[in-house]
C-alpha atoms as a PDB file:
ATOM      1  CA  UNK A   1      -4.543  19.346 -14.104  1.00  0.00           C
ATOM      2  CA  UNK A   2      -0.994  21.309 -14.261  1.00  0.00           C
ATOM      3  CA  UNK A   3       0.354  23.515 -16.667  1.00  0.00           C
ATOM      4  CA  UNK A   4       3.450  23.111 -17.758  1.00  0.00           C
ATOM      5  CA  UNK A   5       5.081  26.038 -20.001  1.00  0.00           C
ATOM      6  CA  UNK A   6       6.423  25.206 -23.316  1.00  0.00           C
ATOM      7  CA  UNK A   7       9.772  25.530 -22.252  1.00  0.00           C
ATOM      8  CA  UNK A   8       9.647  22.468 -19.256  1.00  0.00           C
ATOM      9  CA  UNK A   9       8.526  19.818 -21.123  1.00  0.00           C
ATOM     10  CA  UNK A  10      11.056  20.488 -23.974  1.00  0.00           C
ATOM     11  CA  UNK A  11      13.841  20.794 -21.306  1.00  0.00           C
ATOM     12  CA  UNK A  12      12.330  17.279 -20.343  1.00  0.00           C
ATOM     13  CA  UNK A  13      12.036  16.102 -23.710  1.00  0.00           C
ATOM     14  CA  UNK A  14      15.926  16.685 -24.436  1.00  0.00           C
ATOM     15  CA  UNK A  15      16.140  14.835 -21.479  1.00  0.00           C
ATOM     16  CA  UNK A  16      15.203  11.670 -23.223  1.00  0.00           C
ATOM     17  CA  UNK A  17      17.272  12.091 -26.208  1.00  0.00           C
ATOM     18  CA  UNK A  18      20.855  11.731 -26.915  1.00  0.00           C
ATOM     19  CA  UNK A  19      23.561  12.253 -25.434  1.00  0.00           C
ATOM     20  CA  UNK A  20      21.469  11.776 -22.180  1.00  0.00           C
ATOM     21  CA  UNK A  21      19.191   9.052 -23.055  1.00  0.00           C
ATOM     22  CA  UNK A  22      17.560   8.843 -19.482  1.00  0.00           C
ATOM     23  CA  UNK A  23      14.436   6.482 -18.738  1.00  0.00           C
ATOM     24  CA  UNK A  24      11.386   7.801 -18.522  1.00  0.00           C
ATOM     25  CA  UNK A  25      10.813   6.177 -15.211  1.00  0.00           C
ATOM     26  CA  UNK A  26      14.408   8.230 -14.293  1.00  0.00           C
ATOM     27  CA  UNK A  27      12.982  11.270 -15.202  1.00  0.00           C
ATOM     28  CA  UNK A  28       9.691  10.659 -13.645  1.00  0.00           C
ATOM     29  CA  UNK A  29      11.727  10.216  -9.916  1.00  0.00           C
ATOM     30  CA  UNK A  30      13.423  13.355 -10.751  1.00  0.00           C
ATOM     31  CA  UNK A  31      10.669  15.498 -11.166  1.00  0.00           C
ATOM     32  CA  UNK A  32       8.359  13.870  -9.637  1.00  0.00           C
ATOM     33  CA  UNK A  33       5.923  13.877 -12.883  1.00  0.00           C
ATOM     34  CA  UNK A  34       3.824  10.597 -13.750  1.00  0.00           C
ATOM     35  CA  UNK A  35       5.447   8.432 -16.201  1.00  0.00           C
ATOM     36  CA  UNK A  36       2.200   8.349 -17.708  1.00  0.00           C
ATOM     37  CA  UNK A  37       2.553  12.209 -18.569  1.00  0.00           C
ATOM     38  CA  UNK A  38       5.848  11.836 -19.941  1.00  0.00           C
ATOM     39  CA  UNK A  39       4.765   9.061 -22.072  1.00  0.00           C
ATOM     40  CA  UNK A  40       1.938  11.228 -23.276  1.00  0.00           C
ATOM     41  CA  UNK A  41       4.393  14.336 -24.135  1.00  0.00           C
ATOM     42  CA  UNK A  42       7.078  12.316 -25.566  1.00  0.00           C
ATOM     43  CA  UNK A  43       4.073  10.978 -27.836  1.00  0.00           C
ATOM     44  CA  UNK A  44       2.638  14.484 -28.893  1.00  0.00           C
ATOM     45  CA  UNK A  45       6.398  15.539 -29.159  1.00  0.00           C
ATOM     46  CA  UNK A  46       6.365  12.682 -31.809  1.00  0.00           C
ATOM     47  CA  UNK A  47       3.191  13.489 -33.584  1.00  0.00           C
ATOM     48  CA  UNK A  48       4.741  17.226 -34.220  1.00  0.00           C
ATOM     49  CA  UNK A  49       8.093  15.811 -36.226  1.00  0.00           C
ATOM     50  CA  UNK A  50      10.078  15.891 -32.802  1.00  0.00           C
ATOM     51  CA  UNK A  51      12.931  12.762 -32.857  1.00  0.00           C
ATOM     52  CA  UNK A  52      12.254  11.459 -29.216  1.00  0.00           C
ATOM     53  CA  UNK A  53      13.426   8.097 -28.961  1.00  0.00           C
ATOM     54  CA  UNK A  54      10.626   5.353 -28.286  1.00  0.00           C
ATOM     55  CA  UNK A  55      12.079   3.660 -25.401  1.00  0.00           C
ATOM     56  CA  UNK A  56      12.473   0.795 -27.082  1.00  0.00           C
ATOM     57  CA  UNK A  57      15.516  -1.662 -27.262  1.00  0.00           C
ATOM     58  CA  UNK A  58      15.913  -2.008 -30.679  1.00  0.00           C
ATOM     59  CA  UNK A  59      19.481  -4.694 -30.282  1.00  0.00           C
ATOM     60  CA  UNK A  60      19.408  -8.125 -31.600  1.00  0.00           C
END
């Protein structure tokens, strides 16, 4: 298993919020991570008070 430093995955992280907003699965091409790892960190990012948006469309 990798290890990523602190500072990556909260460049990443940023990634998925505003004003960027990209897709997970965008990101994933990019940097050739699994979305399944940046699922996992946007979760933990969650679980430590971090706004990271869910990916979910949220319009009527």
């Amino acid at each position: 298993m990798a290890k990523y430093s602190k500072e990556f995955k909260y460049s990443i992280m940023m990634k998925m919020m505003s004003p960027l907003n990209q897709a997970v699965s965008e990101i994933a091409r990019e940097t050739g991570l699994s979305e399944a790892t940046l699922h996992q960190w946007r979760k933990q990012a969650r679980t430590k008070g971090m706004a990271v948006p869910s990916g979910r469309c949220l319009s009527s």
